[in-house]
C-alpha atoms as a PDB file:
ATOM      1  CA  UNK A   1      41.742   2.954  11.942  1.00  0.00           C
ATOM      2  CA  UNK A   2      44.688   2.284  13.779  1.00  0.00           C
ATOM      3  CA  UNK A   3      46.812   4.744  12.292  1.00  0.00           C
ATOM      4  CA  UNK A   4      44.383   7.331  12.986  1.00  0.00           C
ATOM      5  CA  UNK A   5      44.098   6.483  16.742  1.00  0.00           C
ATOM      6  CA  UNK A   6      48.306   6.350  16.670  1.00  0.00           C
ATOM      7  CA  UNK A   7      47.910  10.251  15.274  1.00  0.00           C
ATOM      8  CA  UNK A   8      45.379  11.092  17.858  1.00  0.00           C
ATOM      9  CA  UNK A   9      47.275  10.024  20.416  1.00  0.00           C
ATOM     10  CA  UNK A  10      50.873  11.915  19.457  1.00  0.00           C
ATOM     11  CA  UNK A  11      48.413  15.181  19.405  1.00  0.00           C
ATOM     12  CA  UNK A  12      47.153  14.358  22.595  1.00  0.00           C
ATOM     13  CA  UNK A  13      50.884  13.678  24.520  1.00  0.00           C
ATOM     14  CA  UNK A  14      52.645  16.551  22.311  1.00  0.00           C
ATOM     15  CA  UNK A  15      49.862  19.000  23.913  1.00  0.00           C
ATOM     16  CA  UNK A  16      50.594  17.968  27.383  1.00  0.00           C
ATOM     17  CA  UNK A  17      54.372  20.096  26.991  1.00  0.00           C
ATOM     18  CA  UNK A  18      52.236  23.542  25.838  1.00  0.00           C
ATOM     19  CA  UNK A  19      51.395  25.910  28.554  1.00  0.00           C
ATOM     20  CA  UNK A  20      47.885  25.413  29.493  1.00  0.00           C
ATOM     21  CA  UNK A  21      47.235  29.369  28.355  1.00  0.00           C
ATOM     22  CA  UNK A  22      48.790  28.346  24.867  1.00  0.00           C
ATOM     23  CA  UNK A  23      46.406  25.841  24.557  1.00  0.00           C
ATOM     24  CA  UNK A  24      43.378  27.547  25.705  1.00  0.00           C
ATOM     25  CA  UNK A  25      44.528  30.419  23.238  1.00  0.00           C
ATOM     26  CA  UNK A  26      44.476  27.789  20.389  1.00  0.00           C
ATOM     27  CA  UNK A  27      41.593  26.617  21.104  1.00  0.00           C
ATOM     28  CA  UNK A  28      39.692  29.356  21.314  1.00  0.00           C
ATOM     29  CA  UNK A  29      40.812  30.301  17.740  1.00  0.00           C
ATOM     30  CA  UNK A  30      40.265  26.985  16.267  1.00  0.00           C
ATOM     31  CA  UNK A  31      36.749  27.317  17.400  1.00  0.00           C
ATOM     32  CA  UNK A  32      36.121  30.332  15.706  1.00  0.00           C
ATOM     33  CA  UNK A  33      37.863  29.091  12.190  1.00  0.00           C
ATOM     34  CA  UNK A  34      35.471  25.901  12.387  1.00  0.00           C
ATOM     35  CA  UNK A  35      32.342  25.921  10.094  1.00  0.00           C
ATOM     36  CA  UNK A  36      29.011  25.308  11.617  1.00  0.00           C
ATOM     37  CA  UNK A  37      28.074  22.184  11.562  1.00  0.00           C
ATOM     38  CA  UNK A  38      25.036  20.931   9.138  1.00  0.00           C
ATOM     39  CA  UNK A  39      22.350  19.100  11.166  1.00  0.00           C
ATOM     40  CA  UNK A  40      19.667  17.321   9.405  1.00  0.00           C
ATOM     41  CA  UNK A  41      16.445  19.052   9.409  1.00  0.00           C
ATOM     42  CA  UNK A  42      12.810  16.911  10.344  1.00  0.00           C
ATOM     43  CA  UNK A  43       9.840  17.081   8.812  1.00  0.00           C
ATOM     44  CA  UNK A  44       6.623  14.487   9.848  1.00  0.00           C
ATOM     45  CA  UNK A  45       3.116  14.115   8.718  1.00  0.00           C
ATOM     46  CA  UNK A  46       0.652  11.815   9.823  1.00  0.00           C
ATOM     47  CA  UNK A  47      -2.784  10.543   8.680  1.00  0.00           C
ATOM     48  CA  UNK A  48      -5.105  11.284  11.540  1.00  0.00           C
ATOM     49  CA  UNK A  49      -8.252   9.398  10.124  1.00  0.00           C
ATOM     50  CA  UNK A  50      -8.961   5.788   9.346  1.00  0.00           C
ATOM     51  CA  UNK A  51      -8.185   4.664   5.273  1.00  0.00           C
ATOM     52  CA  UNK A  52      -9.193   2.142   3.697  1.00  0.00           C
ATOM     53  CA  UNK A  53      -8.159  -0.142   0.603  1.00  0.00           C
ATOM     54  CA  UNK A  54     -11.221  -2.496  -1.194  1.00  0.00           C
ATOM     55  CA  UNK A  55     -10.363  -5.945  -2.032  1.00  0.00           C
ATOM     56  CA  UNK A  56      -8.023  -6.784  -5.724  1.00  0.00           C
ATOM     57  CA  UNK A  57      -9.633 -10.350  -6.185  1.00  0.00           C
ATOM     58  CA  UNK A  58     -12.669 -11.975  -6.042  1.00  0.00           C
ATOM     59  CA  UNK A  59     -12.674 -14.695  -3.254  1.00  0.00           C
ATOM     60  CA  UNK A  60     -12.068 -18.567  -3.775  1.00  0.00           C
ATOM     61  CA  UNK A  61     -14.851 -19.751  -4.886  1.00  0.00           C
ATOM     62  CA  UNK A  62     -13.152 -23.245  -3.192  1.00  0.00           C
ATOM     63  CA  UNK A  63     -16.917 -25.309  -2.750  1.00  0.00           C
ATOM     64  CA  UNK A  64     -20.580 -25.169  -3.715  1.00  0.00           C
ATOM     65  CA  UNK A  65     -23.688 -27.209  -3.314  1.00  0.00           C
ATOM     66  CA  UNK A  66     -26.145 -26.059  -5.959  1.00  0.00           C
ATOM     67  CA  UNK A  67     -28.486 -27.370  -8.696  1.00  0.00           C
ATOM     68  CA  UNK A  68     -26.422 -25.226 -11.473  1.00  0.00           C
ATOM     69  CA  UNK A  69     -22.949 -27.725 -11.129  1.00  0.00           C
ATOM     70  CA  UNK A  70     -21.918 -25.685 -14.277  1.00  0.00           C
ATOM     71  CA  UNK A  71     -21.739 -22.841 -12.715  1.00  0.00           C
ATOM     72  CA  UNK A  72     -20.317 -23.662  -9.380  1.00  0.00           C
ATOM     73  CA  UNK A  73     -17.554 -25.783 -11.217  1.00  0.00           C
ATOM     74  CA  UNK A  74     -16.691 -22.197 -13.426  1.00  0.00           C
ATOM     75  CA  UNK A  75     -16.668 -20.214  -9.647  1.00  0.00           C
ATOM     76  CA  UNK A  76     -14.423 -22.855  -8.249  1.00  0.00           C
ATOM     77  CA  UNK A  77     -11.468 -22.696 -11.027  1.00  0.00           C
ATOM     78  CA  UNK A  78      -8.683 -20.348 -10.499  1.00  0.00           C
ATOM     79  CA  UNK A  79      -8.458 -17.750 -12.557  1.00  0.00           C
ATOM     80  CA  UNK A  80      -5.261 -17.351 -15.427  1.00  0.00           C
ATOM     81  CA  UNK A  81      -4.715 -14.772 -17.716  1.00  0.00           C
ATOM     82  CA  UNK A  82      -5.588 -15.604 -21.170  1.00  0.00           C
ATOM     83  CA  UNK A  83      -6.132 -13.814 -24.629  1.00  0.00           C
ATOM     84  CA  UNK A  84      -9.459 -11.864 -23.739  1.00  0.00           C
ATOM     85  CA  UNK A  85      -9.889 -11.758 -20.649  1.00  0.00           C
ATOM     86  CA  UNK A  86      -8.353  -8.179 -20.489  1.00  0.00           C
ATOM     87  CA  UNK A  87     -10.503  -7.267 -23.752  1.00  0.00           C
ATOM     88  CA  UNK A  88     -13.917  -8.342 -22.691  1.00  0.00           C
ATOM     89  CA  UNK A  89     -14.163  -7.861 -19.300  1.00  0.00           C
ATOM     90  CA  UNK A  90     -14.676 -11.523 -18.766  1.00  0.00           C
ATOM     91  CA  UNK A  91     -12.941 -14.109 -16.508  1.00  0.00           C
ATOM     92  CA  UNK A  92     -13.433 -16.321 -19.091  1.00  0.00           C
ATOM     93  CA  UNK A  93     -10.381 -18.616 -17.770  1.00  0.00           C
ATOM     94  CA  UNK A  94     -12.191 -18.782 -13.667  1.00  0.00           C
ATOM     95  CA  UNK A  95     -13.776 -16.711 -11.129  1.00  0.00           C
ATOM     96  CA  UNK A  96     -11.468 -18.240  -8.038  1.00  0.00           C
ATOM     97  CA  UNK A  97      -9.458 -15.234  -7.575  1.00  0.00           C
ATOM     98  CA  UNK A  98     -10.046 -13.175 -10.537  1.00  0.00           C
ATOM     99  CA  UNK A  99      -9.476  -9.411 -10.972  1.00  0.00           C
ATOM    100  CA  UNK A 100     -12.305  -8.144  -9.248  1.00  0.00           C
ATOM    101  CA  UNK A 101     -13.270  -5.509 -11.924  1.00  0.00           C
ATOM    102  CA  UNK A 102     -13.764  -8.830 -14.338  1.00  0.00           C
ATOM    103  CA  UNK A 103     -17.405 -10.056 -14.684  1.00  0.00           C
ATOM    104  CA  UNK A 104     -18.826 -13.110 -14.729  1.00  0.00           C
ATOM    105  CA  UNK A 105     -19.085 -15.459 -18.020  1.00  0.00           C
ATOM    106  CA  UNK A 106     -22.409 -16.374 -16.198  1.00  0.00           C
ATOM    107  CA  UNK A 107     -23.949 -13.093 -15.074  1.00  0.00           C
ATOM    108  CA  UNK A 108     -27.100 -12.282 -15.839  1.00  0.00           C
ATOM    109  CA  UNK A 109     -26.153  -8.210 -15.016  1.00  0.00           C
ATOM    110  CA  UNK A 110     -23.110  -7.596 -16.441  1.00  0.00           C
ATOM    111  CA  UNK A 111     -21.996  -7.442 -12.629  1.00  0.00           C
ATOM    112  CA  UNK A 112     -18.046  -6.638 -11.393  1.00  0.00           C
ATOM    113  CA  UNK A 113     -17.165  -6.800  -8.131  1.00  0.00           C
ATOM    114  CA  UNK A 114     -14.776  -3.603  -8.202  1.00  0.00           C
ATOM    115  CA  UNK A 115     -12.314  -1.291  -9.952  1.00  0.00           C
ATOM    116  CA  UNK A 116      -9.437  -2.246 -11.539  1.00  0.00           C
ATOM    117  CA  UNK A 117      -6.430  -1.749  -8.912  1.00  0.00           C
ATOM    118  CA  UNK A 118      -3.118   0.489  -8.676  1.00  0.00           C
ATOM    119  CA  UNK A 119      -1.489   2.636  -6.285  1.00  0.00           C
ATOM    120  CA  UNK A 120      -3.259   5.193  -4.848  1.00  0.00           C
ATOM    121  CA  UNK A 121      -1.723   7.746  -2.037  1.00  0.00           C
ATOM    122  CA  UNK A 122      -2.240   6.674   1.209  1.00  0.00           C
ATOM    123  CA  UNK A 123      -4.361   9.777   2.732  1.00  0.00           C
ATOM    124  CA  UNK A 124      -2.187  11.930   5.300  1.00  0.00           C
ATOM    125  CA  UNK A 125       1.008  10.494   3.949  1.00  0.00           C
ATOM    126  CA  UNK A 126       1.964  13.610   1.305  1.00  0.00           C
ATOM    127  CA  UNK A 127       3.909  16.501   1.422  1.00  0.00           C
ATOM    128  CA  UNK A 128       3.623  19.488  -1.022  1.00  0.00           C
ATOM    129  CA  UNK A 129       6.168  21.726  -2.182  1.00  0.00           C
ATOM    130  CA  UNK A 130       9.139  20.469  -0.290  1.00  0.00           C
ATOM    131  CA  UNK A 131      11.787  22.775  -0.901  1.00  0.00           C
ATOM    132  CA  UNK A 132      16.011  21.856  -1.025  1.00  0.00           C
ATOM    133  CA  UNK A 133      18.417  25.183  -0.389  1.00  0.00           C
ATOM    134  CA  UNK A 134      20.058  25.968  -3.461  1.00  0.00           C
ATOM    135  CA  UNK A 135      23.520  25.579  -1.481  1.00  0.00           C
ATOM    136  CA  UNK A 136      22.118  21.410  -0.796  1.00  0.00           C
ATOM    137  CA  UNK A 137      20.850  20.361  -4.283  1.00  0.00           C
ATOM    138  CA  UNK A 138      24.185  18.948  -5.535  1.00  0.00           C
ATOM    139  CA  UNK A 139      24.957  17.421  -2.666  1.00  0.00           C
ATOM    140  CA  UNK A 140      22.038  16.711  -0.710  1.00  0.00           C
ATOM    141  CA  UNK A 141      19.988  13.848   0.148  1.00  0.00           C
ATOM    142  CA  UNK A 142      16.105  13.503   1.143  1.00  0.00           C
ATOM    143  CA  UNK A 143      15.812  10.651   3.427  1.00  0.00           C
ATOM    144  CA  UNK A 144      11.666   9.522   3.351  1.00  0.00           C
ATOM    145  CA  UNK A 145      10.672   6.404   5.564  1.00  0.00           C
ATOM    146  CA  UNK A 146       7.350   5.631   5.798  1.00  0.00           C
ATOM    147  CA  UNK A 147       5.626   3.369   8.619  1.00  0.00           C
ATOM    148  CA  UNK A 148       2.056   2.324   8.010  1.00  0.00           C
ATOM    149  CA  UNK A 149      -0.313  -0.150  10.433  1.00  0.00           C
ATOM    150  CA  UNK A 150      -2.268  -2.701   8.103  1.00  0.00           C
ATOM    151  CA  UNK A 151      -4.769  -4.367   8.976  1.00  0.00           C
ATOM    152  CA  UNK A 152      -6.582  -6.784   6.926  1.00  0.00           C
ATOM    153  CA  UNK A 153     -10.877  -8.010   7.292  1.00  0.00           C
ATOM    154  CA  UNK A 154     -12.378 -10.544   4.876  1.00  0.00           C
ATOM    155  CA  UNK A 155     -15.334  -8.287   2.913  1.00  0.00           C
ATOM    156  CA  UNK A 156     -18.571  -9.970   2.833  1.00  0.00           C
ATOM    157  CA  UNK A 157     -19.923 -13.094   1.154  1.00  0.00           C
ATOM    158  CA  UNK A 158     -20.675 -12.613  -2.835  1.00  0.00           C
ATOM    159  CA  UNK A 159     -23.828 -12.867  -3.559  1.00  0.00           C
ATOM    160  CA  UNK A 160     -23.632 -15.319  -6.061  1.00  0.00           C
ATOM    161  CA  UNK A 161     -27.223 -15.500  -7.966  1.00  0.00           C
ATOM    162  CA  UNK A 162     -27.462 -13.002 -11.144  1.00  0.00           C
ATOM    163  CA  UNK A 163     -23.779 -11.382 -10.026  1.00  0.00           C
ATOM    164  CA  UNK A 164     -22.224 -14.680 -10.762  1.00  0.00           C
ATOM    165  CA  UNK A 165     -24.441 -17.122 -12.004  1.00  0.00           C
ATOM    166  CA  UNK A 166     -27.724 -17.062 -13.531  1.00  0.00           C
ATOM    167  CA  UNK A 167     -30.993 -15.707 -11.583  1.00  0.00           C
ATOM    168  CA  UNK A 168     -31.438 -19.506 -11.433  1.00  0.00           C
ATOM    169  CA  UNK A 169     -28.862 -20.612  -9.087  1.00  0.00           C
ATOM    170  CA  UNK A 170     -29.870 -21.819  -5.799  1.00  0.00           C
ATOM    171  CA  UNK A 171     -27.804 -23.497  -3.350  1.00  0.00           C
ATOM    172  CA  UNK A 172     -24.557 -22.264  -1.027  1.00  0.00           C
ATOM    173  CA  UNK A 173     -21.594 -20.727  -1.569  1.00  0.00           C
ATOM    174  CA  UNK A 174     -18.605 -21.885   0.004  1.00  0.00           C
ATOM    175  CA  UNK A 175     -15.781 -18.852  -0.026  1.00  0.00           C
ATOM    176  CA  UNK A 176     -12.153 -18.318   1.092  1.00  0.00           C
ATOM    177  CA  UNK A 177      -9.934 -15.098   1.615  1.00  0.00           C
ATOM    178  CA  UNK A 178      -6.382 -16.506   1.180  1.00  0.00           C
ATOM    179  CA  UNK A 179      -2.759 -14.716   2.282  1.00  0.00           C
ATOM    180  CA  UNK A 180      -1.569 -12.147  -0.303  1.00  0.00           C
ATOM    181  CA  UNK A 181       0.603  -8.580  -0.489  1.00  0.00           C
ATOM    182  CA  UNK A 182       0.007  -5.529   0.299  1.00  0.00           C
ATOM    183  CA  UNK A 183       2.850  -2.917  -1.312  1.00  0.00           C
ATOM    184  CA  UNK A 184       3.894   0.262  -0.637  1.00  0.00           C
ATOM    185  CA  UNK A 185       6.184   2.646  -2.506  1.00  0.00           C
ATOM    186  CA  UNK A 186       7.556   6.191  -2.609  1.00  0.00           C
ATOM    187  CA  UNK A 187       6.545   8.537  -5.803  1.00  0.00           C
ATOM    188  CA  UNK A 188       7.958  11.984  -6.229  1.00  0.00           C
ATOM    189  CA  UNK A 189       6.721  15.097  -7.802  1.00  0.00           C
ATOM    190  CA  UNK A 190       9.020  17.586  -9.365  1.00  0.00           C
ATOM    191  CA  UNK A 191       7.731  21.008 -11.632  1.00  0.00           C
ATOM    192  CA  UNK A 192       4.744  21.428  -9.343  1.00  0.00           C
ATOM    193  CA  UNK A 193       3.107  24.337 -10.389  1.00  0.00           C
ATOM    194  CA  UNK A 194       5.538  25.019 -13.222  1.00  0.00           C
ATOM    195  CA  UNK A 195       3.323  23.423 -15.934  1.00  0.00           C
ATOM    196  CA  UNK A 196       6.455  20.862 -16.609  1.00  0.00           C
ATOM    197  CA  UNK A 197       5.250  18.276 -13.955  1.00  0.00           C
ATOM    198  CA  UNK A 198       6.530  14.872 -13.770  1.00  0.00           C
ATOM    199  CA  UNK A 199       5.376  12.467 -11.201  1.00  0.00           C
ATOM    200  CA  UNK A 200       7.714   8.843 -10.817  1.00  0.00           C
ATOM    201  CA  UNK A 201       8.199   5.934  -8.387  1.00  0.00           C
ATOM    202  CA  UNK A 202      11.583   6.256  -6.526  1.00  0.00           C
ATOM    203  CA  UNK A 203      12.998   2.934  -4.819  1.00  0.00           C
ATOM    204  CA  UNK A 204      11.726  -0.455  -4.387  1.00  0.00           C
ATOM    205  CA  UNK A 205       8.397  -1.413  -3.133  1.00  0.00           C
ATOM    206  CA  UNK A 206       7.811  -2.220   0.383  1.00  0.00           C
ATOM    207  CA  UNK A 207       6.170  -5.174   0.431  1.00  0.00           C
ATOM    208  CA  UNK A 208       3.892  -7.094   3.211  1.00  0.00           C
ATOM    209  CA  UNK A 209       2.098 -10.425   3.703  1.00  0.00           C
ATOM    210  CA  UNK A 210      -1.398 -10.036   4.809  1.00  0.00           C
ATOM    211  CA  UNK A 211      -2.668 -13.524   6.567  1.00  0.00           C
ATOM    212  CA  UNK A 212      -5.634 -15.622   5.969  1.00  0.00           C
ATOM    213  CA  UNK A 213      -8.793 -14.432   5.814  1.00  0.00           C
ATOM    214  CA  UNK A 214     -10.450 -17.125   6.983  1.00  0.00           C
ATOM    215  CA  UNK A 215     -13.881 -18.793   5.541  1.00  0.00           C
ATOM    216  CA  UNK A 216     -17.280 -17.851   4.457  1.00  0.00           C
ATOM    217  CA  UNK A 217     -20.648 -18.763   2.777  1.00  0.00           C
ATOM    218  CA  UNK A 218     -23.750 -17.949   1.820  1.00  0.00           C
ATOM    219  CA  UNK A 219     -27.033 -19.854   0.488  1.00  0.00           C
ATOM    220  CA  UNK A 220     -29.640 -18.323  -1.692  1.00  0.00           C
ATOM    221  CA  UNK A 221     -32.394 -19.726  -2.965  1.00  0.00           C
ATOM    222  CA  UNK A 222     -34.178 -19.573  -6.774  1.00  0.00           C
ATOM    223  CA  UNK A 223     -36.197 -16.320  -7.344  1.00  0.00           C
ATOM    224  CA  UNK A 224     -39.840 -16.360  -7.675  1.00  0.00           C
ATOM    225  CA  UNK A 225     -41.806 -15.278 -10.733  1.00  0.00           C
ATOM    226  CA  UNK A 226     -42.805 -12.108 -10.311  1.00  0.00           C
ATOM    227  CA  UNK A 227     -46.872 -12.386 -10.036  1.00  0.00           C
ATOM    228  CA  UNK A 228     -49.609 -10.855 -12.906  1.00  0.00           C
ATOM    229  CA  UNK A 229     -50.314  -7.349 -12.237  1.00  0.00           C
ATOM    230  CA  UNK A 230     -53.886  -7.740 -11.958  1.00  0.00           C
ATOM    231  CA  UNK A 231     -53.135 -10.036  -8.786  1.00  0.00           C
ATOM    232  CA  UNK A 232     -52.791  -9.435  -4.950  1.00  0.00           C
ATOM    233  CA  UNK A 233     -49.028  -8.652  -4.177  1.00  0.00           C
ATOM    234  CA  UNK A 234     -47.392 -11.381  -2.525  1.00  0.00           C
ATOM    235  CA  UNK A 235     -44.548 -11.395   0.505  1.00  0.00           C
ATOM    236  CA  UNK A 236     -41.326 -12.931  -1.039  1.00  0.00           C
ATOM    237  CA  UNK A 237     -40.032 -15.513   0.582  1.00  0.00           C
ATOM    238  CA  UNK A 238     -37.138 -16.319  -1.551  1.00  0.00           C
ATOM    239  CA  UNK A 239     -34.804 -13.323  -0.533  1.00  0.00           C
ATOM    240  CA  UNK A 240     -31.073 -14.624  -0.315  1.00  0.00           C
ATOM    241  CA  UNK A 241     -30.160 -15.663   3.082  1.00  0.00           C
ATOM    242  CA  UNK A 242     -26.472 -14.352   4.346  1.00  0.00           C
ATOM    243  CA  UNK A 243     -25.911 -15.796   7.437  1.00  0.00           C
ATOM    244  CA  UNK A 244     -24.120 -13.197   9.652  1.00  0.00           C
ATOM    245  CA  UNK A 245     -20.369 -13.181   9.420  1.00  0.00           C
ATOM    246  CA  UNK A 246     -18.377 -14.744  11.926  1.00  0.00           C
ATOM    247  CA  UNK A 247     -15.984 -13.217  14.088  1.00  0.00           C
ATOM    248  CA  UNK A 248     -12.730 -12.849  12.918  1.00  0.00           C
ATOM    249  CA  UNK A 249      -9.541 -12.069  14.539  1.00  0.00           C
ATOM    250  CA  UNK A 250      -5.798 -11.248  12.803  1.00  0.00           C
ATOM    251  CA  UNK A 251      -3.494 -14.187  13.727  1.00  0.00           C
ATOM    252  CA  UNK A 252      -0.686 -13.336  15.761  1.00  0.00           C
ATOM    253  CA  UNK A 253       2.080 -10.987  14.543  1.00  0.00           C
ATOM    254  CA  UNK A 254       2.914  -7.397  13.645  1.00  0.00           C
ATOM    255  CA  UNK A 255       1.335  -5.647  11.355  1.00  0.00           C
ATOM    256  CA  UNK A 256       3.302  -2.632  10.927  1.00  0.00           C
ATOM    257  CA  UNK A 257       4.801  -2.179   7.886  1.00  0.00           C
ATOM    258  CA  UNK A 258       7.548   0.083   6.685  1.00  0.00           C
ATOM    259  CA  UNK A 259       9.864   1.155   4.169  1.00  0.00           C
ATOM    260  CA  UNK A 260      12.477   3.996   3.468  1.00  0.00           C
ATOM    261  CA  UNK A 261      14.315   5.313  -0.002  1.00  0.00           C
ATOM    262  CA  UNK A 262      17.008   7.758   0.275  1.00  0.00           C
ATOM    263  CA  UNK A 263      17.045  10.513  -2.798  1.00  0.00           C
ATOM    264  CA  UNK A 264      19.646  12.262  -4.044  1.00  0.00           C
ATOM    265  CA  UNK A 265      21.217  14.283  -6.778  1.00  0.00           C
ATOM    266  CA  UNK A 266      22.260  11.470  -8.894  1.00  0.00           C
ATOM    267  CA  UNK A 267      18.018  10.358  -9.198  1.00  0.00           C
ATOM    268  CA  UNK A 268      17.860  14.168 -11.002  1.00  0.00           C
ATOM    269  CA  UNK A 269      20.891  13.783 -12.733  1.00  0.00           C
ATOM    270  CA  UNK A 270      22.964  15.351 -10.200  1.00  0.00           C
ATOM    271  CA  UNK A 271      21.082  17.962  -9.671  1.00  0.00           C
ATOM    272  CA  UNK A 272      18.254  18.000  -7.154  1.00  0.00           C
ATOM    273  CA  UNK A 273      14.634  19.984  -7.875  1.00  0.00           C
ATOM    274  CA  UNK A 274      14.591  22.981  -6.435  1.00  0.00           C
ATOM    275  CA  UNK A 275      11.023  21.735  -4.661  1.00  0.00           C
ATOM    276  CA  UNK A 276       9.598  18.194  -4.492  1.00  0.00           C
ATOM    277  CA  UNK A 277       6.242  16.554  -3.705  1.00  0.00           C
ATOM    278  CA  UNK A 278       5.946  13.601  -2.208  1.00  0.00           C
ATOM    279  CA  UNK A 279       3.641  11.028  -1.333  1.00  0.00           C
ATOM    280  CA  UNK A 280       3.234   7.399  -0.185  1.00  0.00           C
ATOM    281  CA  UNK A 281       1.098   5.146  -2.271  1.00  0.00           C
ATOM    282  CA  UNK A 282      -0.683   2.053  -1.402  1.00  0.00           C
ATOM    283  CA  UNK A 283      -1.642  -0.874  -3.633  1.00  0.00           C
ATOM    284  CA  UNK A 284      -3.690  -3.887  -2.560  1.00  0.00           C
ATOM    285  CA  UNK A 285      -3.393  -7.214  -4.108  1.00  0.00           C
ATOM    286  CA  UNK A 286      -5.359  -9.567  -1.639  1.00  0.00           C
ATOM    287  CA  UNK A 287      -9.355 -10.634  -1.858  1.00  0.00           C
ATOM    288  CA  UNK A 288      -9.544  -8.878   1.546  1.00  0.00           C
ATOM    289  CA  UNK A 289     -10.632  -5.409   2.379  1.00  0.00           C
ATOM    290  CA  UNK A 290      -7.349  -3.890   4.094  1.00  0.00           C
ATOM    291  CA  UNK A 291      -7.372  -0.846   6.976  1.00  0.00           C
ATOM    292  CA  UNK A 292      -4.911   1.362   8.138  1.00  0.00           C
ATOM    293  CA  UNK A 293      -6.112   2.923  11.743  1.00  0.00           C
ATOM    294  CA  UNK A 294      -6.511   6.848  12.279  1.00  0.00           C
ATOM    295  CA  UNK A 295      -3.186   8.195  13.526  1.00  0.00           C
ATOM    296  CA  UNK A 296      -1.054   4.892  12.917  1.00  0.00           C
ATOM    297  CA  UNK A 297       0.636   5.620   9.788  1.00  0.00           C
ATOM    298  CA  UNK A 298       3.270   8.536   9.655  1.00  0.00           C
ATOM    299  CA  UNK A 299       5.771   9.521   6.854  1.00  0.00           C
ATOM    300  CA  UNK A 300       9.261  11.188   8.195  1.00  0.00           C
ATOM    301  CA  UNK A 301      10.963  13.353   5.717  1.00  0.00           C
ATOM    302  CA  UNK A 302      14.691  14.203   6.590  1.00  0.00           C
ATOM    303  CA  UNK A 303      17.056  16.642   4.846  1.00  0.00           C
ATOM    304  CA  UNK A 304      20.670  15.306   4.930  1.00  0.00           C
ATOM    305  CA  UNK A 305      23.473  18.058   4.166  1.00  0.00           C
ATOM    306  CA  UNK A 306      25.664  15.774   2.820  1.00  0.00           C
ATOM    307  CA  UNK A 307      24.302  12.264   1.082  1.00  0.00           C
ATOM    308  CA  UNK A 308      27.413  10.653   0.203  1.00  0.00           C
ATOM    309  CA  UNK A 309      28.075  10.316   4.095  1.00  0.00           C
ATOM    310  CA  UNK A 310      24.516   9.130   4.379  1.00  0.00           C
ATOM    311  CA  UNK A 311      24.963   6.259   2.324  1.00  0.00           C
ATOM    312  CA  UNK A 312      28.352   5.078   4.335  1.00  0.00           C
END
């Protein structure tokens, strides 16, 4: 940079000798042979209502005090992939942090705690029909950041008799929502519209550490028979007991999270779409419900004239 300093500076002391009309004059006309210059151009959306992401996992199952020790000893190993388990349906391997759309080897019900998990969009955080200037898409680049508040609450205890052990289990359930990642990540949509649509992930994932959860339990106790029908109806007694969830509070610390992915021509084989959709997906891969607040997530979309200078 020096020698371009030492260049600036003979301009600057060889103008000093020119009239001061001369170099008003020059000036003048150098302004009007300059180009515009290209600014980027802004676009934000923002999700104005609350969202909200179900758990990936079941709990750990980490302690039990129960008359069915079989059972209980099957909640409390960890789960780990194995021939099958995909096939069936089953955690066959353990129910201590097990897919949550796996069943039970014990239930009585055929009982899953959930869906099976990927991204989904993050609602509020998509934008349809982007369009590039024909004059950009070779040269162009679409910077996309993303910033998303997270906020993470253990779901309620698992009732544990007939959902995860026989209609005979009776005792307490001891359960634990550990630290685990939440992701993020940018997919684009090009051919909207066209009947030639084709949706990918662009970049890396943006990745965050939810904390503990923080402990739980509940005790149940063993069904009743059900009585003859020619008899008086009886109260039941034996309906689980949840004791009401404690308070819980996020430890300390930020939990923003963002991410960004610069596209350009060379993603499209050097030649940007002519329009683009694009979204923000979220995946969860904790045993705890996750929350992002109404109006605390916002995606920025910025148009850059010139990406090779964007990535300098």
């Amino acid at each position: 940079m020096k020698f371009g300093f030492l260049i600036v500076s003979i301009f600057l002391c060889l103008s000093a000798a020119v009239p001061a009309s001369v170099q008003a004059e020059e000036a003048v006309r150098g302004d009007a042979e300059m180009p515009a210059a290209l600014t980027p151009e802004t676009t934000q959306v923002e999700g104005v209502t609350a969202a909200t992401l179900g758990p990936a996992k079941y709990p750990m199952f980490y302690d039990y005090q129960s008359n069915d020790s079989a059972c209980g000893d099957y909640l409390k190993k960890q789960f780990k992939v194995k021939t099958g388990d995909e096939d069936d349906g089953t955690a066959n391997s353990g129910m201590s942090l097990a897919p949550i759309y796996l069943q039970s080897q014990n239930s009585t019900n055929g009982w899953s705690g959930g869906q099976k998990v990927d991204y989904v969009q993050i609602p509020g955080l998509e934008l349809k029909g982007y369009k590039i200037p024909e004059e950009y898409r070779k040269k162009a680049g679409i910077l996309v950041t993303w910033t998303v508040r997270i906020e993470s609450s253990r779901t309620a205890p698992y009732q544990v008799q007939d959902n995860l052990c026989s209609g005979d289990w009776e005792g307490t359930s001891y359960q634990g929502f550990p630290s685990g990642e939440v992701k993020t990540k940018l997919f684009v949509t090009s051919g909207a519209g066209t009947g030639n649509e084709k949706t990918k992930s662009v970049g890396p994932e943006a990745c965050m550490t939810i904390p503990d959860g923080g402990k739980t339990e509940i005790t149940e106790v063993k069904k009743e028979e059900e009585p003859p029908e020619s008899s008086e109806p009886t109260p039941r007694s034996s309906v689980p007991i949840v004791p009401p969830a404690s308070s819980y509070t996020m430890p300390p610390g930020d939990p923003t999270h963002t991410g960004s992915y610069l596209i350009t021509p060379a993603d499209y084989d050097g030649l940007l779409p002519a329009a683009l959709d694009l979204e923000i997906r979220w995946i969860n891969e904790t045993s705890q419900q996750i929350t992002s607040p109404a109006k605390m997530r916002s995606m920025i979309v910025t148009l850059m004239p010139e990406a090779e200078q964007a990535n300098k």
